[in-house]
Protein backbone atom coordinates (compact mmCIF):
# COMPACT_ATOMS: atom_id res chain seq x y z
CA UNK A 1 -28.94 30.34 -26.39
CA UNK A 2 -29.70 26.61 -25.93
CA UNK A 3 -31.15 26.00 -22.43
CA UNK A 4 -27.71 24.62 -20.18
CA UNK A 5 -28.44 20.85 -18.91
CA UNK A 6 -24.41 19.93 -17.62
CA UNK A 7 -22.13 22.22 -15.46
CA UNK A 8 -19.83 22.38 -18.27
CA UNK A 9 -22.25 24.61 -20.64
CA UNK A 10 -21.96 27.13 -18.33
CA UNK A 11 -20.65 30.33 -19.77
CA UNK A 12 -18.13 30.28 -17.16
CA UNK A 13 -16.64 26.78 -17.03
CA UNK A 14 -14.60 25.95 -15.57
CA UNK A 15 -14.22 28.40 -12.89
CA UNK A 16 -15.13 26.69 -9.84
CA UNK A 17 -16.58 28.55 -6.67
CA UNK A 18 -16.81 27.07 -3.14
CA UNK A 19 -17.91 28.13 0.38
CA UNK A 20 -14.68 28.42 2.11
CA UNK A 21 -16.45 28.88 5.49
CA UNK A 22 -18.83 25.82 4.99
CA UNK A 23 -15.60 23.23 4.24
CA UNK A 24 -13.31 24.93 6.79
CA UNK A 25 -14.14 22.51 9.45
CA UNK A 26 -14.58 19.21 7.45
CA UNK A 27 -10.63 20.39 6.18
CA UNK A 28 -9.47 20.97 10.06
CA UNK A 29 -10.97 17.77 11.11
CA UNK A 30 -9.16 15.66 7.77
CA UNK A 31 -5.53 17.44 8.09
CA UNK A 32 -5.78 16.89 12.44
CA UNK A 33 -6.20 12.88 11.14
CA UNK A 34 -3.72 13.10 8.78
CA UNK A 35 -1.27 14.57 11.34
CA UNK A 36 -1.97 11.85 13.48
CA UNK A 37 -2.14 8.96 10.82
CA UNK A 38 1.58 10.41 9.92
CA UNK A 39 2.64 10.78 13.57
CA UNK A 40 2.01 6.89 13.79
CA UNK A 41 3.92 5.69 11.23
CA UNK A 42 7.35 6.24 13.01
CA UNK A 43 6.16 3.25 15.60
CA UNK A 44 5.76 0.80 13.17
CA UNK A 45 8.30 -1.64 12.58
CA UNK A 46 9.25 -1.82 8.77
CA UNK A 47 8.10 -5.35 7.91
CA UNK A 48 4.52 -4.81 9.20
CA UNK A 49 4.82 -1.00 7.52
CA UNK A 50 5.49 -2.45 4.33
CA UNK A 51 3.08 -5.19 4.73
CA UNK A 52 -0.36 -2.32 5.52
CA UNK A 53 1.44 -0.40 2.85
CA UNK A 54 0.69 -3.75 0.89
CA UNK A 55 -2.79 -4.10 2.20
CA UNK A 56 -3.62 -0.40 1.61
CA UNK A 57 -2.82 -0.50 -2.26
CA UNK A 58 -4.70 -3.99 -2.96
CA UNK A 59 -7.46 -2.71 -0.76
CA UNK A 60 -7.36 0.53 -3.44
CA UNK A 61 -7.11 -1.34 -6.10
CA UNK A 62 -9.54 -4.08 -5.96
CA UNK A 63 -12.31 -1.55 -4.59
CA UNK A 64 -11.44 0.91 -7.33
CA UNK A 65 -12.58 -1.29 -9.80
CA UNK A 66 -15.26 -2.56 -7.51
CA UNK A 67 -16.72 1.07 -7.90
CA UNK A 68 -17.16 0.13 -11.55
CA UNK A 69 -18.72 -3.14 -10.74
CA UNK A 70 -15.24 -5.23 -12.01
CA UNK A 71 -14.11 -8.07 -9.89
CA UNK A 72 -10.60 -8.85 -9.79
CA UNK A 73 -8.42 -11.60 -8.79
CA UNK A 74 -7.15 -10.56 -5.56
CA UNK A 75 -4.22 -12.97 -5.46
CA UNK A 76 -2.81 -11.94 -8.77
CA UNK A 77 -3.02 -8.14 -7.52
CA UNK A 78 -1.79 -8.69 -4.68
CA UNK A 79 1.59 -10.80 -5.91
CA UNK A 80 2.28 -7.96 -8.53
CA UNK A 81 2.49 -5.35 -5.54
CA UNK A 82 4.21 -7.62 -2.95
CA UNK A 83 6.92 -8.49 -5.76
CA UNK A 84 7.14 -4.76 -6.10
CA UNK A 85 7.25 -3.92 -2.64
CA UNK A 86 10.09 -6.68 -1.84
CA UNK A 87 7.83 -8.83 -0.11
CA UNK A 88 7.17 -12.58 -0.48
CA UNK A 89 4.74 -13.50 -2.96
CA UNK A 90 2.27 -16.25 -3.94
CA UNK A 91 -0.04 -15.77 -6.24
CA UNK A 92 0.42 -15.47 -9.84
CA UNK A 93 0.55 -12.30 -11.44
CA UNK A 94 -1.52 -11.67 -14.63
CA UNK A 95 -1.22 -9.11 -17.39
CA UNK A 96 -3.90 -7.16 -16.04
CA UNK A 97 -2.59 -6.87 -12.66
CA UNK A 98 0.74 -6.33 -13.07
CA UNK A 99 -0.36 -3.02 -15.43
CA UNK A 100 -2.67 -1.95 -12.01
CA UNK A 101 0.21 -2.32 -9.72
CA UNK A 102 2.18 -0.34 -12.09
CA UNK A 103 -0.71 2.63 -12.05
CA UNK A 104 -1.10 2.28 -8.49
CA UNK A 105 2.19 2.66 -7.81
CA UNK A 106 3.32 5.39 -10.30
CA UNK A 107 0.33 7.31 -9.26
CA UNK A 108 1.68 7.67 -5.59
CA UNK A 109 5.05 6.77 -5.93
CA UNK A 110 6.03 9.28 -8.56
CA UNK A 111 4.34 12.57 -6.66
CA UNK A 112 7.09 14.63 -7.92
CA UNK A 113 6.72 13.93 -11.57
CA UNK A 114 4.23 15.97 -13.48
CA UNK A 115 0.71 14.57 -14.25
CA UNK A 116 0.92 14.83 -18.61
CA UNK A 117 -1.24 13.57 -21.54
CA UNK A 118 1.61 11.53 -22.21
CA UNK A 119 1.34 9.76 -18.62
CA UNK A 120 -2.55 9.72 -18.54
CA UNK A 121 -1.96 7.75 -22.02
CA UNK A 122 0.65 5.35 -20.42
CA UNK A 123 -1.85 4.75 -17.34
CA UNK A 124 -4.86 3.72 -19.68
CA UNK A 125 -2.65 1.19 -21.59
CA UNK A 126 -1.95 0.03 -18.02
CA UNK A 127 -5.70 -0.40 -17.64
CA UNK A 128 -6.24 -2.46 -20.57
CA UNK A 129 -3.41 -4.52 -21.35
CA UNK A 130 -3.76 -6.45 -24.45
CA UNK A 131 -3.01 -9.59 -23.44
CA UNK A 132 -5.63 -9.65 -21.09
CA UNK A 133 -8.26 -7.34 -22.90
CA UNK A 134 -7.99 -8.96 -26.56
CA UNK A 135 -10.97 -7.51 -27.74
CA UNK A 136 -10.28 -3.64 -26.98
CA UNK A 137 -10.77 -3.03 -29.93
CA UNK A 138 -13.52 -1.40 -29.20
CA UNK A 139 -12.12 0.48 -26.88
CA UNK A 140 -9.36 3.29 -27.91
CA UNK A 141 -6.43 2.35 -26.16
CA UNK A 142 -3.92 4.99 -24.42
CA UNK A 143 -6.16 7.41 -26.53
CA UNK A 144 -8.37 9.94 -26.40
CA UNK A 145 -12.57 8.90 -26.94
CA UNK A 146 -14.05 8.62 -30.03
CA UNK A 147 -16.55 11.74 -31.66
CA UNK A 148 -20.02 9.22 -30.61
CA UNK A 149 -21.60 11.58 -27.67
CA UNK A 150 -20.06 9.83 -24.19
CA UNK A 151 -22.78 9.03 -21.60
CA UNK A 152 -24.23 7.88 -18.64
CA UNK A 153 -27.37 5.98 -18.65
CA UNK A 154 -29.35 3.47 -17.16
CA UNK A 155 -32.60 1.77 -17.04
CA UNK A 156 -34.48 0.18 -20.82
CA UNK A 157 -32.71 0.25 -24.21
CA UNK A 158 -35.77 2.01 -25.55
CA UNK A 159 -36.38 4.51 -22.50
CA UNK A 160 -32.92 5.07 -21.31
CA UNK A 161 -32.33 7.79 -18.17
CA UNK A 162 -29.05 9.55 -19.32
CA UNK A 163 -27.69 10.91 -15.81
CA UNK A 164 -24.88 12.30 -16.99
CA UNK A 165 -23.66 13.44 -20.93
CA UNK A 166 -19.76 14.88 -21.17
CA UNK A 167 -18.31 17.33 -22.80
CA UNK A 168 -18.11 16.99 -26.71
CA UNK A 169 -15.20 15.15 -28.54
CA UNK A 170 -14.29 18.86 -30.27
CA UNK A 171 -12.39 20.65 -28.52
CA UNK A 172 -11.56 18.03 -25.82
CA UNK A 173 -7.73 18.06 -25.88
CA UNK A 174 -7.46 21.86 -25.08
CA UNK A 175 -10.08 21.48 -22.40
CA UNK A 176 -7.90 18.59 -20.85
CA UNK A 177 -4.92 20.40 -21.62
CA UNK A 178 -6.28 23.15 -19.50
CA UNK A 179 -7.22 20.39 -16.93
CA UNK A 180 -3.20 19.35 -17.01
CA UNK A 181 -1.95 23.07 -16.57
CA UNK A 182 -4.25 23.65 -13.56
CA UNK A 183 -2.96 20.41 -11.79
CA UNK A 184 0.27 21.80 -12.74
CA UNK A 185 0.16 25.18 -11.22
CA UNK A 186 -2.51 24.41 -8.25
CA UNK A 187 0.47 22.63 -6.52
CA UNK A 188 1.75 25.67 -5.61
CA UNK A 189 -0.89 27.74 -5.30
CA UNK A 190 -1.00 28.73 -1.65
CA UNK A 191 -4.81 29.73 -2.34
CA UNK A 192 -6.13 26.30 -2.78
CA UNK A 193 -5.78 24.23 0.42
CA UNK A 194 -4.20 20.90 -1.10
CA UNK A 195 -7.12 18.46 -0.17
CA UNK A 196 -9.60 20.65 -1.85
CA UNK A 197 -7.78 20.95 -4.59
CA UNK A 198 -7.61 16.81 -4.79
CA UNK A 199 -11.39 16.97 -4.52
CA UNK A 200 -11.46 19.82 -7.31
CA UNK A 201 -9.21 17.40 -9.33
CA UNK A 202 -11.37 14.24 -9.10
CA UNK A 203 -14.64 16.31 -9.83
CA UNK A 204 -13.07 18.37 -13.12
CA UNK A 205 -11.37 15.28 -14.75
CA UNK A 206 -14.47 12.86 -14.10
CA UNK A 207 -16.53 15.36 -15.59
CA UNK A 208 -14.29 15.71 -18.80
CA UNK A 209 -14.51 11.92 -19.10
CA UNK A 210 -11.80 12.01 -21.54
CA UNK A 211 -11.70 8.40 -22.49
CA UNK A 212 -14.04 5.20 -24.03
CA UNK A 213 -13.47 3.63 -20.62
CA UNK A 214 -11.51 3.50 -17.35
CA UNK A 215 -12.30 7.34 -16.53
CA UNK A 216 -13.22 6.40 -13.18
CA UNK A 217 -10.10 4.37 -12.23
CA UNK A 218 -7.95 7.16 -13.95
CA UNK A 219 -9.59 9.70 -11.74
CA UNK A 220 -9.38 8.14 -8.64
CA UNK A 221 -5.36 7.77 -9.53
CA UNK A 222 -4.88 11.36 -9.92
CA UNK A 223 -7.16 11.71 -6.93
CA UNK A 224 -4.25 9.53 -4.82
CA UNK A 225 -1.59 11.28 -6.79
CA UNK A 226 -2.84 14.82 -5.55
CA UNK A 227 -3.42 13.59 -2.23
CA UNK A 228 0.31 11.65 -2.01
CA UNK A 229 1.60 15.20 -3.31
CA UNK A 230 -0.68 17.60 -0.46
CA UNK A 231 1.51 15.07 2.27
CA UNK A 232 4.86 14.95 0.18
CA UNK A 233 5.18 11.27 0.69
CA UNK A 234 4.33 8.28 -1.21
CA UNK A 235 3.61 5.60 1.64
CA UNK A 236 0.06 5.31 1.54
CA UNK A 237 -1.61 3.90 4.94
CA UNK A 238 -5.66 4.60 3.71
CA UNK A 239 -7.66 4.02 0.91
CA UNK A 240 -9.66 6.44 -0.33
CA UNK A 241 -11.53 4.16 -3.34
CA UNK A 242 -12.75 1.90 -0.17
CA UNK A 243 -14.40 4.33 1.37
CA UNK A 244 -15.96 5.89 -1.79
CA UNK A 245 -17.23 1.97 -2.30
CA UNK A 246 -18.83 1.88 0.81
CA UNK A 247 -20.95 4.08 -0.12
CA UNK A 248 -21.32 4.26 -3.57
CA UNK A 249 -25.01 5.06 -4.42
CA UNK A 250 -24.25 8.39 -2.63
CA UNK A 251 -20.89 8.86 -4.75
CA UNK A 252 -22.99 8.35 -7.95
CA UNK A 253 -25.76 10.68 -6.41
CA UNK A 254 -23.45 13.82 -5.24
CA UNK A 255 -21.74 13.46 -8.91
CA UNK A 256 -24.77 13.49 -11.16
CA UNK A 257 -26.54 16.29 -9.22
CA UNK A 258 -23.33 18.43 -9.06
CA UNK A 259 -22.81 17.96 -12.98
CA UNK A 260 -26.33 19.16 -13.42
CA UNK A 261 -25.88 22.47 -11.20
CA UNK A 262 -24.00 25.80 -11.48
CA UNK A 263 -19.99 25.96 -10.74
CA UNK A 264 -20.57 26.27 -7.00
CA UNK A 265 -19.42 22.76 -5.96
CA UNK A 266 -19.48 23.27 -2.44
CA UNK A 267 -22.07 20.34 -1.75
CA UNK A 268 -19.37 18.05 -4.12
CA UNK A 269 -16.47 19.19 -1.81
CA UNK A 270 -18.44 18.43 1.41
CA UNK A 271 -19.02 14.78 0.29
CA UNK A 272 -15.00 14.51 -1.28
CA UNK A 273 -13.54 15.52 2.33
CA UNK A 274 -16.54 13.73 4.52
CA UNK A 275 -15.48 10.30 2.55
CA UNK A 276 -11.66 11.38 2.98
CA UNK A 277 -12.24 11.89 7.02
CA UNK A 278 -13.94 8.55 7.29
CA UNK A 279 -10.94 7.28 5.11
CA UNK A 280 -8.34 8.49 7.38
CA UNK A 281 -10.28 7.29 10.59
CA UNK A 282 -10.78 3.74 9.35
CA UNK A 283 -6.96 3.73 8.48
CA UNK A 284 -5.75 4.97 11.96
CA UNK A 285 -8.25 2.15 13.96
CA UNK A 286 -6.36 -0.49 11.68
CA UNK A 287 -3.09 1.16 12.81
CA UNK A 288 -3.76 1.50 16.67
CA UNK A 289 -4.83 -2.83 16.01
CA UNK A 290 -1.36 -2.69 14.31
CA UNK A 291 0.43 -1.08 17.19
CA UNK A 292 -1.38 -2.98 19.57
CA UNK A 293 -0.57 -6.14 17.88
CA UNK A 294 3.36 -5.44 18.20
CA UNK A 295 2.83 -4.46 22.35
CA UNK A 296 1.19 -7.93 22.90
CA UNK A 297 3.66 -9.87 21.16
CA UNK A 298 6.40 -7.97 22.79
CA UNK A 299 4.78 -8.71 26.13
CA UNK A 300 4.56 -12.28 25.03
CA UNK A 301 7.91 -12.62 23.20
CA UNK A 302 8.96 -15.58 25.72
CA UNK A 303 6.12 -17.44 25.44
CA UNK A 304 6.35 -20.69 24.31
CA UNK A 305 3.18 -21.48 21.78
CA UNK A 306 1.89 -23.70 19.66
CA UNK A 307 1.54 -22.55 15.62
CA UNK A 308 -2.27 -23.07 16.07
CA UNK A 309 -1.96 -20.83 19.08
CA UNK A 310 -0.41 -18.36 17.38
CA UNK A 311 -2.88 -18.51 14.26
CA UNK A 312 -5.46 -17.80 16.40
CA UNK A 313 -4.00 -15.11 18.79
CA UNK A 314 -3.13 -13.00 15.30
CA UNK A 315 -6.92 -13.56 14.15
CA UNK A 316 -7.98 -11.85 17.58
CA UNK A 317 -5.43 -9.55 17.39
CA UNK A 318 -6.34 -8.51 13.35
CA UNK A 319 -9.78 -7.43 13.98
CA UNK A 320 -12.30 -6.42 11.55
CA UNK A 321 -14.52 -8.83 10.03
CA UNK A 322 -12.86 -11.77 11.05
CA UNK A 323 -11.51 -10.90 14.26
CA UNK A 324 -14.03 -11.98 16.28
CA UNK A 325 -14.78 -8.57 17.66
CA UNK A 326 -16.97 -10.22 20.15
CA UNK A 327 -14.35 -12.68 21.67
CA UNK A 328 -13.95 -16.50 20.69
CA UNK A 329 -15.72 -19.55 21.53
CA UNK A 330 -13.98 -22.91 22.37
CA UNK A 331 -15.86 -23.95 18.97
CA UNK A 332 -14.73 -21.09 17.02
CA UNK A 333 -10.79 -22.06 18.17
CA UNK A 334 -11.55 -25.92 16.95
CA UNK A 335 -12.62 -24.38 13.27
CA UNK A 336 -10.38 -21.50 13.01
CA UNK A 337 -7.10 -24.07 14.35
CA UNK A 338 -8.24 -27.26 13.13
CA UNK A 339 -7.70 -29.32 16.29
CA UNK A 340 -9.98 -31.21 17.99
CA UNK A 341 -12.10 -30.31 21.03
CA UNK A 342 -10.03 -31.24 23.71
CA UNK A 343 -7.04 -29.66 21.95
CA UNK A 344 -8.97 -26.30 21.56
CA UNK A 345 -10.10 -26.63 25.32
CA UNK A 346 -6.70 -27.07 26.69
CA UNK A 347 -5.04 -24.31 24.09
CA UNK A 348 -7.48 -22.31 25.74
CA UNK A 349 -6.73 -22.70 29.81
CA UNK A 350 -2.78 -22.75 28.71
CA UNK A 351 -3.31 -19.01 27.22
CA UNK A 352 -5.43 -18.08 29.89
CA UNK A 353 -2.75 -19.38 32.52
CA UNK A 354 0.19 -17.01 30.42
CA UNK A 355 -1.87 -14.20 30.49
CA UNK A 356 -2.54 -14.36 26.53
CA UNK A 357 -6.24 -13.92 26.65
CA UNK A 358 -8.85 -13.64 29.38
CA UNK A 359 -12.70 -14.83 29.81
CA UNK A 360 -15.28 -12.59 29.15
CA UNK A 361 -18.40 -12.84 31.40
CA UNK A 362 -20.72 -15.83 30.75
CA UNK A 363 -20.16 -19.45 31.45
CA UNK A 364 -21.29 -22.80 30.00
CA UNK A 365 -20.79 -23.43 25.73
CA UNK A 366 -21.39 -19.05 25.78
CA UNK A 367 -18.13 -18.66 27.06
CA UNK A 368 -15.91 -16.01 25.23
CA UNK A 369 -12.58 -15.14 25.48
CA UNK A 370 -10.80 -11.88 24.53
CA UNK A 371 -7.07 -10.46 23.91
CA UNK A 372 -5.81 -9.45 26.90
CA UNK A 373 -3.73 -6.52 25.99
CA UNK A 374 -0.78 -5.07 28.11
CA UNK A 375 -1.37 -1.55 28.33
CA UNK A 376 1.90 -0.37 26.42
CA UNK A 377 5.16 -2.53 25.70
CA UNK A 378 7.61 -3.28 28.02
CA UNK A 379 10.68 -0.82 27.85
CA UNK A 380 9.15 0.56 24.59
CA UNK A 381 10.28 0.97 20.90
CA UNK A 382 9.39 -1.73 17.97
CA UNK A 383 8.60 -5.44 18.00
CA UNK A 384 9.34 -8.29 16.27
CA UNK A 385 5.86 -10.87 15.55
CA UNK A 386 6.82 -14.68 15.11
CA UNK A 387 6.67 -16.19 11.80
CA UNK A 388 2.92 -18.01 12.35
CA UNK A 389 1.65 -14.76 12.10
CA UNK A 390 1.47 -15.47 8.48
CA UNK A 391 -0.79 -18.25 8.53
């Protein structure tokens, strides 16, 4: 028998095994977020729920690919999901993005359909759309790979390190087709908890590596389509492909030592639902800045302010990297407003005076200012954000 180098030589394969007791808690900890990440959508007004519906698919898409090392243009992604979503759009759409909108979207927007060879064939096309891909020729197109041996390797031409080999180009379709009929009837197998069985799904079909290219893409899509189908919606308010970018030496690590072991993919699992719990927590903190962005502009729905005002105020209020976490300087208003000194100063004292921001401790050219954010809005329920928002 020749010695067994890749999980899928093993006599058993694929019949994975897991530590049920090991994952139980990482699986209690990512359906408690999920609950809440649901319970929040409710309180979001539909403009700015369609708009982080928006944000999460271009942040999925564009990181997807960043996984792979690809750079796209983010304007042309993001018009070709905006003109999908009905929202206002200004960049210009290209072949290649409007085909990763479509996958995007048909991966989470069409739960209820089943996942087919047929489909998988229509998403790769979308990957590789000739207009923009002219010399694919090379690669097989909405086809299965060639019958050259399909690796992974790295290092020199003449000394390569091959981390990962797939399974042979015989007898691929059946093993895919059995790939297809287990996605099939694991959606309603009450014995697979449905986020393990998304994590099952991303490890089996990345493993099978099925095509010349794209396999990673494609598997993160079915990863988002089993994960739109465990919550039996299609809105999707986290991105799963960011996370896995932010730490993608560890991805690459927990795959290639997982493909080298036995069928007991518990350590694989671990990772999948760690990344997916740090996924869902990053997407409720950029909710709760949602939310809190439509209480202070309820609170402040009188006041009268200038655009530049306004510009600024929603860059405080946005967060992340270029919220200014840390509060404001006069300086950083001049730059991020374009006005001049004086201007910035007295936009400054006239939101202090309406109770828009407020001064953090320090004094001199150090002085910072913060949001000063009303502790829940006024007679509750949904708010409307003025039109400089968008600046």
């Amino acid at each position: 028998m020749p010695p067994i180098h890749w999980i899928w030589q093993q006599p058993d394969w694929p019949e994975f095994r897991w530590q049920a007791d090991k994952l139980a808690p990482l699986i209690r900890q990512c359906v408690r977020e999920q609950g809440r990440l649901l319970g929040r959508l409710g309180t979001i007004d539909d403009q700015a729920g369609r708009e982080d519906v928006l944000d999460t698919l271009l942040q999925n898409i564009v990181t997807s690919s960043a996984i792979e090392g690809e750079r796209l243009n983010v304007g042309s992604v993001r018009s070709s999901l905006a003109r999908r979503l009905g929202l206002a759009t200004e960049g210009k759409p290209s072949p290649r993005s409007e085909g990763l909108a479509e996958l995007q979207l048909d991966a989470t927007g069409r739960h209820d359909q089943p996942l087919t060879v047929e489909r998988l064939f229509t998403w790769h096309r979308w990957l590789f759309p000739q207009d923009d891909f002219p010399l694919t020729t090379r690669i097989r197109v909405g086809a299965l790979r060639g019958e050259e041996p399909m690796q992974v390797v790295s290092g020199r031409l003449d000394r390569p390190t091959v981390h990962f080999e797939a399974p042979p180009r015989l007898g691929l379709e059946s093993q895919l087709d059995a790939f297809l009929s287990w996605f099939e009837r694991s959606l309603t197998d009450a014995g697979i908890d449905p986020l393990l069985r998304a994590g099952i799904a991303h490890f089996w079909f990345v493993t099978l590596h099925p095509f010349d290219d794209g396999n990673g893409r494609l598997t993160r899509a079915i990863t988002d389509l089993a994960l739109t189908q465990a919550e039996q919606q299609s809105i999707r308010f986290y991105a799963l492909s960011a996370s896995i970018l932010d730490d993608r030496a560890s991805y690459y690590r927990i795959l290639e030592t997982s493909q080298k072991d036995g069928l007991d993919i518990t350590a694989w699992l671990e990772w999948f639902l760690t990344t997916l719990l740090r996924s869902l927590d990053q997407a409720l903190a950029r909710i709760d800045r949602v939310l809190a962005k439509a209480r202070f502009w309820q609170a402040h729905r009188a006041a009268t302010l200038s655009a530049e005002q306004v510009k600024v105020l929603n860059r405080l209020l946005d967060g992340g990297e270029k919220g200014f976490e840390e509060g404001i300087s006069a300086a950083q208003y001049q730059a991020v407003a374009q006005v001049s000194k004086a201007t910035a100063t007295r936009h400054l004292v006239d939101l202090l005076e309406k109770g828009c921001i407020k001064r953090l401790p320090g004094g001199g050219r150090s002085t910072r200012y913060q949001i000063d954010q009303p502790a829940a809005l006024p007679g509750g329920g949904r708010s409307e954000w003025p039109e400089a928002r968008r600046e």
